[in-house]
Protein backbone atom coordinates (compact mmCIF):
# COMPACT_ATOMS: atom_id res chain seq x y z
CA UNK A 1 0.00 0.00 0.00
CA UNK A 2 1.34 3.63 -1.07
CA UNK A 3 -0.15 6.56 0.74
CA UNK A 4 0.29 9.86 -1.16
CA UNK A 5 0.13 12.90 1.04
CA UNK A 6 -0.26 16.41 0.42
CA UNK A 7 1.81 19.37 3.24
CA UNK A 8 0.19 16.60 5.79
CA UNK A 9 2.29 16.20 9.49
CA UNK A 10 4.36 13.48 9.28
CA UNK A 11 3.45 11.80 11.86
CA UNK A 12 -0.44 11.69 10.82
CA UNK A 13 0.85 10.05 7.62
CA UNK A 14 3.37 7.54 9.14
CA UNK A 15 0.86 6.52 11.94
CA UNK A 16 -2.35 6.15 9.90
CA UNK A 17 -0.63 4.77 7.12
CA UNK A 18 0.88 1.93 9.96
CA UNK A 19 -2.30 1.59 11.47
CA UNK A 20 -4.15 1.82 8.41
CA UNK A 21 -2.06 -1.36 6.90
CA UNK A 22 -2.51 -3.30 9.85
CA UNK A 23 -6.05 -3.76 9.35
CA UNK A 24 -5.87 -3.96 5.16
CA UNK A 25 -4.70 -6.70 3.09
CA UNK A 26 -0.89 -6.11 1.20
CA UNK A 27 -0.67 -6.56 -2.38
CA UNK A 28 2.18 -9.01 -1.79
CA UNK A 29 3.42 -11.26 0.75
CA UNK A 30 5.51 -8.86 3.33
CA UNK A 31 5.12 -6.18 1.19
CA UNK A 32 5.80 -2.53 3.38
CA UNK A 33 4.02 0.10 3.56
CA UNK A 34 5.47 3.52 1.74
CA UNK A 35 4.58 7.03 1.96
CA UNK A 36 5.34 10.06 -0.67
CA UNK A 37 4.87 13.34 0.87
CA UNK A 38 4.13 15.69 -2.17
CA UNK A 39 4.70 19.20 -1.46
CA UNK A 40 2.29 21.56 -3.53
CA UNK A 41 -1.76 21.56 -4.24
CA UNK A 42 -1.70 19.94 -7.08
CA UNK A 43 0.89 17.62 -7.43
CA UNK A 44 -0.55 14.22 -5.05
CA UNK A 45 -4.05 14.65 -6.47
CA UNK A 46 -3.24 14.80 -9.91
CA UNK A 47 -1.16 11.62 -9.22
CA UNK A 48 -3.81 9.91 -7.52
CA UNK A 49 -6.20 10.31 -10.38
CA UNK A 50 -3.93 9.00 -12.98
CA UNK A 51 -3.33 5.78 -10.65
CA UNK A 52 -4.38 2.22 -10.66
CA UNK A 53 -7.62 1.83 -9.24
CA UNK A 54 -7.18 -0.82 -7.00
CA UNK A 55 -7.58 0.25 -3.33
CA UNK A 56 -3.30 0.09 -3.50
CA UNK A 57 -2.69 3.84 -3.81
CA UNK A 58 -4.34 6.39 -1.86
CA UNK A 59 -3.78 9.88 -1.03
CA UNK A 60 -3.68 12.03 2.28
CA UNK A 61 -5.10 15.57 1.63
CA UNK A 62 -6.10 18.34 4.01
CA UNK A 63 -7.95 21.16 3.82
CA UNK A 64 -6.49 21.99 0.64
CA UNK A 65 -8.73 19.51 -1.54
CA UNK A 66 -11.51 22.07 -0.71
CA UNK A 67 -9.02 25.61 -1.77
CA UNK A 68 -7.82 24.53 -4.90
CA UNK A 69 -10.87 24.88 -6.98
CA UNK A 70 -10.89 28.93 -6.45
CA UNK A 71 -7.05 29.24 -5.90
CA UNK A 72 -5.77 27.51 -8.98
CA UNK A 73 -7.14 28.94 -12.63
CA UNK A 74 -6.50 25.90 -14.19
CA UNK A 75 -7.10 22.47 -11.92
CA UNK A 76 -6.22 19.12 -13.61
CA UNK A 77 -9.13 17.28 -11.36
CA UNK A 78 -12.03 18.09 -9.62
CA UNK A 79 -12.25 17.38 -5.64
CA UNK A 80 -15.70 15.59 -5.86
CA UNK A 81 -15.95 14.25 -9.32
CA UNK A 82 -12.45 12.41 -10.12
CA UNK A 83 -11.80 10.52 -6.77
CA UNK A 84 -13.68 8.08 -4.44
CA UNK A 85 -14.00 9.52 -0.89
CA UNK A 86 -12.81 6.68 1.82
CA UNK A 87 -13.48 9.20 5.05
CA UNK A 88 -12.21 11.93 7.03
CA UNK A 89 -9.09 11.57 10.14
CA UNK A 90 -8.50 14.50 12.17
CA UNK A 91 -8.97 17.76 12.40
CA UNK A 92 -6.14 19.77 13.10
CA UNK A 93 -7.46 23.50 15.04
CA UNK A 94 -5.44 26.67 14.70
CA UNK A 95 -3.96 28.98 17.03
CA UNK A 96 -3.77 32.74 16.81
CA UNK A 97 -0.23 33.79 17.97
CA UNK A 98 1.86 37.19 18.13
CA UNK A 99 4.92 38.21 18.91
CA UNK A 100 5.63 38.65 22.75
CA UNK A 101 5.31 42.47 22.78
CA UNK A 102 1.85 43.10 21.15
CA UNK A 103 0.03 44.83 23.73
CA UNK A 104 -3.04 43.12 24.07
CA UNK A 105 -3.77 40.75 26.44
CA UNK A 106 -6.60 38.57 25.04
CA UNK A 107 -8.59 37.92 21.71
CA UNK A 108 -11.44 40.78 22.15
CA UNK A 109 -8.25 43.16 22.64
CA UNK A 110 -6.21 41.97 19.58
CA UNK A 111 -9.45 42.59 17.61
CA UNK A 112 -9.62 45.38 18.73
CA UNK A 113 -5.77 46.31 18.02
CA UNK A 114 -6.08 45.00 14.78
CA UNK A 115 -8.40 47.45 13.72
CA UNK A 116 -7.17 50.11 15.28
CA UNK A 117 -3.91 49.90 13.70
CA UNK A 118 -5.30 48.35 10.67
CA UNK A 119 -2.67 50.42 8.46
CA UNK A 120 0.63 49.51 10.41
CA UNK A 121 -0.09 45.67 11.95
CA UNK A 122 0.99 43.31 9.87
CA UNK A 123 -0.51 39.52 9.88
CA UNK A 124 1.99 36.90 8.71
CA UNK A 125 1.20 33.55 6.33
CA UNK A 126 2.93 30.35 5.46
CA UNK A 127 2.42 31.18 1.53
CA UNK A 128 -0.76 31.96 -1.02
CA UNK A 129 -3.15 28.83 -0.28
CA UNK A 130 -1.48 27.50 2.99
CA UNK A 131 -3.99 26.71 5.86
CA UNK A 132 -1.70 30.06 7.42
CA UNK A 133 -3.12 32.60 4.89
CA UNK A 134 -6.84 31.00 4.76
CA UNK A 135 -7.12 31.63 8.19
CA UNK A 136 -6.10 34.72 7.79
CA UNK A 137 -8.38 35.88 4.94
CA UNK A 138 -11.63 34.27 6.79
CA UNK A 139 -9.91 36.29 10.20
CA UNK A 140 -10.21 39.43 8.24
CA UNK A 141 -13.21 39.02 6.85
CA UNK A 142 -14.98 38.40 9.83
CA UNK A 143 -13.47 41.46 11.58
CA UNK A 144 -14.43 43.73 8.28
CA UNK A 145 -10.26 44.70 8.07
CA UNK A 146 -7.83 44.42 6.05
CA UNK A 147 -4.22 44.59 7.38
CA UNK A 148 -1.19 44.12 5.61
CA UNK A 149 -0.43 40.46 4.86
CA UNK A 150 3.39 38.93 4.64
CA UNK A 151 3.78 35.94 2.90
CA UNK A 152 6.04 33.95 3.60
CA UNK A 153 7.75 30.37 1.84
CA UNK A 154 6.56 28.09 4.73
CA UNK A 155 5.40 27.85 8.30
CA UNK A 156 9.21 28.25 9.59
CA UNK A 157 10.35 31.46 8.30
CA UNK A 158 6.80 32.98 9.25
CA UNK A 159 7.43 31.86 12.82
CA UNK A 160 11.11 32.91 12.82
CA UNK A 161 10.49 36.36 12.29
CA UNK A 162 7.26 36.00 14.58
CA UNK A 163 10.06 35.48 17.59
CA UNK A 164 12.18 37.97 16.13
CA UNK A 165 9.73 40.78 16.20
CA UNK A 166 9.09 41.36 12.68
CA UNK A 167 5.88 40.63 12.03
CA UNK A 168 2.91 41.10 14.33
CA UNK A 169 0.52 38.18 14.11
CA UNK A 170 0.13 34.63 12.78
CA UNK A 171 -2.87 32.10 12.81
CA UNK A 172 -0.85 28.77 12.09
CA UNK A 173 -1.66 25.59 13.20
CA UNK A 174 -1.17 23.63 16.97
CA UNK A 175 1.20 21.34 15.38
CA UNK A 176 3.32 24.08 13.83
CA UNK A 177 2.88 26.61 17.34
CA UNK A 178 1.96 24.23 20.59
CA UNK A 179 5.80 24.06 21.58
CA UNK A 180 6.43 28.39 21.09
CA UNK A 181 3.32 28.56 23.21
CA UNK A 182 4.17 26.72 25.93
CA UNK A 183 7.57 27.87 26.06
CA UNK A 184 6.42 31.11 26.50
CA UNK A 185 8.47 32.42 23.87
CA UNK A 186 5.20 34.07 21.71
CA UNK A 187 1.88 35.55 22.67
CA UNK A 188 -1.03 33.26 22.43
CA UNK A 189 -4.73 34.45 22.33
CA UNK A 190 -7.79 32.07 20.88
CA UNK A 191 -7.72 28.78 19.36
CA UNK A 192 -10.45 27.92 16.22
CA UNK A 193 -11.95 25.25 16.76
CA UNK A 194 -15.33 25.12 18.69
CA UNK A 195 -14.27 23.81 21.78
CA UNK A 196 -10.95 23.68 23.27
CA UNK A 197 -8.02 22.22 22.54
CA UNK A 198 -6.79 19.48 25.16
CA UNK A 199 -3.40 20.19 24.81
CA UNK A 200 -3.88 24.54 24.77
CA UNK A 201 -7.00 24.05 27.52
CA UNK A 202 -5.40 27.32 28.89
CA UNK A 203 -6.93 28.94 24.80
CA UNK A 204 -11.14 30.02 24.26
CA UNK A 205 -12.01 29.05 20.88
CA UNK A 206 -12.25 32.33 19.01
CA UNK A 207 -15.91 31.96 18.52
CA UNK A 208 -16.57 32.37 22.68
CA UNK A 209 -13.78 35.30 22.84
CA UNK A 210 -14.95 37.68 20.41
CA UNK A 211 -16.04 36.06 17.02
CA UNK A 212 -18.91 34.18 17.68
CA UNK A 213 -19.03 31.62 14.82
CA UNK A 214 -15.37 31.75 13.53
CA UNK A 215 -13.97 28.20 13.01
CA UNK A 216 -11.47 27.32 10.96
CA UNK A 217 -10.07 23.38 11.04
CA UNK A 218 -7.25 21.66 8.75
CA UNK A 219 -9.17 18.76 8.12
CA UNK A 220 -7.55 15.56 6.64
CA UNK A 221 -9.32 13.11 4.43
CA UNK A 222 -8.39 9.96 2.67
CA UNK A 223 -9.09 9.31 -1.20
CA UNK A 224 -8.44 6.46 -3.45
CA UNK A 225 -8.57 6.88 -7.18
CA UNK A 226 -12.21 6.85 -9.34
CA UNK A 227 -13.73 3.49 -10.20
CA UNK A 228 -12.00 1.59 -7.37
CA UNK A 229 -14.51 -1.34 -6.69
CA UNK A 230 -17.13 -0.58 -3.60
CA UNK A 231 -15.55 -4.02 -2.29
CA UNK A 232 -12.31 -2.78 -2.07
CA UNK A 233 -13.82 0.76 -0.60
CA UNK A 234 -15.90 -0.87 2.16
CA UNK A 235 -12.50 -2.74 3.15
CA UNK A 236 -10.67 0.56 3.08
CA UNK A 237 -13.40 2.40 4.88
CA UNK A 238 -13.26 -0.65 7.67
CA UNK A 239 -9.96 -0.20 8.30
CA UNK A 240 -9.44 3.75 8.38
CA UNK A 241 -12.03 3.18 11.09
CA UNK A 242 -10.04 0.57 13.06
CA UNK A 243 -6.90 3.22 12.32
CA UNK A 244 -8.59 5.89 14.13
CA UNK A 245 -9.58 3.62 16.76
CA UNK A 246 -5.97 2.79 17.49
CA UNK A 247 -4.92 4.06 21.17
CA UNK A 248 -1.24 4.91 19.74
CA UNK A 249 -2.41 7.10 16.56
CA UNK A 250 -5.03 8.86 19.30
CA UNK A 251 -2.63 9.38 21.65
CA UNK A 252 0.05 10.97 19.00
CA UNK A 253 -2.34 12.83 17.74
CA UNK A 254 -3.68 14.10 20.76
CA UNK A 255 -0.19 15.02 21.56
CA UNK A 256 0.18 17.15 18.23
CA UNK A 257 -2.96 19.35 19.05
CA UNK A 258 -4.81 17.44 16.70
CA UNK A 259 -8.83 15.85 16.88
CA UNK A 260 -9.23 12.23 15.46
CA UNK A 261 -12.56 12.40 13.87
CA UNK A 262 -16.05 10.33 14.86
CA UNK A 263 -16.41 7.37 13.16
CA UNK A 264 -19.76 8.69 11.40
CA UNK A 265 -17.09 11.05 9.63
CA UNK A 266 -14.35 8.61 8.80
CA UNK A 267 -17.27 7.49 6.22
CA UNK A 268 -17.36 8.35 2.14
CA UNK A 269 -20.59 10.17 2.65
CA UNK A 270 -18.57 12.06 5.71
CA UNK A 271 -15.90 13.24 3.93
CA UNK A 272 -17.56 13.96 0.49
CA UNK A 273 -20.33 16.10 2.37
CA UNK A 274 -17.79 17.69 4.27
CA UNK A 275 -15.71 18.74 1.66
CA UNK A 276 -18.83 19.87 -0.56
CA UNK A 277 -19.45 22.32 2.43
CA UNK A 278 -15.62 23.51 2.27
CA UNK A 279 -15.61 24.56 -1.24
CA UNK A 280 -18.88 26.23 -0.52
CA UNK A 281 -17.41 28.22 2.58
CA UNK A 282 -14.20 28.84 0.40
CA UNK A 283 -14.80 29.75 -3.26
CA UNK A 284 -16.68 33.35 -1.87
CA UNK A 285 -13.82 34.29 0.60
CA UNK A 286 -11.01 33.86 -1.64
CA UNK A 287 -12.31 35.49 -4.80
CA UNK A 288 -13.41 38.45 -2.68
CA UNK A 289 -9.36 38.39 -1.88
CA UNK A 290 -8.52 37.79 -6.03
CA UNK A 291 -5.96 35.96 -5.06
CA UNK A 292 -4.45 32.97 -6.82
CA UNK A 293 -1.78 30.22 -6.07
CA UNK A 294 -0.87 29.84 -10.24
């Protein structure tokens, strides 16, 4: 079994792919496991939908799967159309983070900041189309301000200069920020998802400190190529749903910041409606922004 992933964490991709393959039939006799981790939207589901069919190749994708239909002009597959949905994992919340010298003290106050010095605060982003800058758009959006933006090429540098003073705010992921926080080293305020996060209990979801309603999630989903038989899909779904179940991928993912999904969502029908909702919540946000990652 190959698992393609897409900018996923590692460790989500080596421990579902391990758990995954425990439960699943290999093709051959001790045949391994193997993981590619394709960096860029396009690349792992284009690769997927040229693939075999037969429940041996499979791609990881987050959040992204829902983006790339208003982000890239010209898409060589369509999210709902050109793969078979096998169910969603986790759910990975975000954290809104600035450097250690921003004056306010909590969520309502950064807000309020933010708007205030709309025209000298600057909000920093992992890159056009990265989980980073989506946040960031919907964040604006639902404040009615627009503040300078900094991309950046990746979560790292964006952080760097975060500690370094040289941008103002961030809204990256737990996995990317959980250590900084904890260390003390940046300025945390809200986390958003809807309830909090186990690991950041210390955080209010940004929807009960000041934004009621604002959620933002990097979901992960699992796809196989179009046409794989429904046998070979009902075996795959079976197993993602013993993979979730496994105490050791729960744990690490707990660990990471991250929300293993119900089992009613590790479904086909859970992922495809989800992601139909996604591109819905998407598509008006980021051509309001006329921005574009091609």
């Amino acid at each position: 079994m190959r698992l393609t992933s897409v900018a996923c964490v590692a460790a989500l991709t080596g421990g579902l792919l391990a758990s995954v393959h425990s439960q699943a039939p290999a093709p051959n006799a001790g045949a391994k496991p193997a993981s590619d981790k394709l960096i860029g939207g396009t690349i792992a589901p284009a690769k997927l939908k040229a693939a075999a069919a037969d429940g041996y190749t499979l791609m990881l994708a987050h959040i992204g799967m829902s983006t790339a239909p208003s982000l890239y002009r010209t898409l060589p597959f369509k999210p709902i159309e050109d793969f078979e949905h096998i169910g969603q994992v986790v759910d990975v919340p975000m954290t809104f983070i600035a450097k250690k010298d921003l004056p306010p003290n909590d969520f309502k106050g950064l807000i309020d900041y933010m708007k205030a010095n709309k025209d000298k605060v600057t909000l920093a982003n992992a890159g056009i189309g990265a989980a980073s800058h989506l946040c960031g758009l919907l964040f604006m959006s639902a404040i009615q301000t627009d503040v300078t933006t900094v991309p950046y090429k990746g979560t790292a540098p964006a952080i760097n200069d975060l500690l370094g003073g040289q941008v103002d705010v961030l809204c990256d992921q737990t996995t990317n920020t959980t250590s900084y926080i904890k260390s003390g080293r940046i300025k945390a305020y809200a986390v958003t998802s809807k309830t909090r996060v186990e690991s950041l209990k210390e955080l209010p979801p940004a929807s009960e400190a000041g934004l009621p309603g604002f959620e933002v999630t990097v979901w992960h989903g699992v796809y196989a190529p179009k046409g794989t038989p429904k046998p070979v899909i009902d075996k795959l779904v079976a197993a993602l749903q013993a993979g979730i179940a496994d105490p050791g991928f729960v744990t690490k993912m707990h660990e990471l910041g991250s929300v293993v999904v119900t089992k009613d969502k590790a479904t086909p029908e859970g992922l495809r409606t989800h992601l139909k909702a996604e591109i819905d919540k998407w598509t008006p946000i980021i051509k309001k922004a006329g921005v574009y990652a091609d």
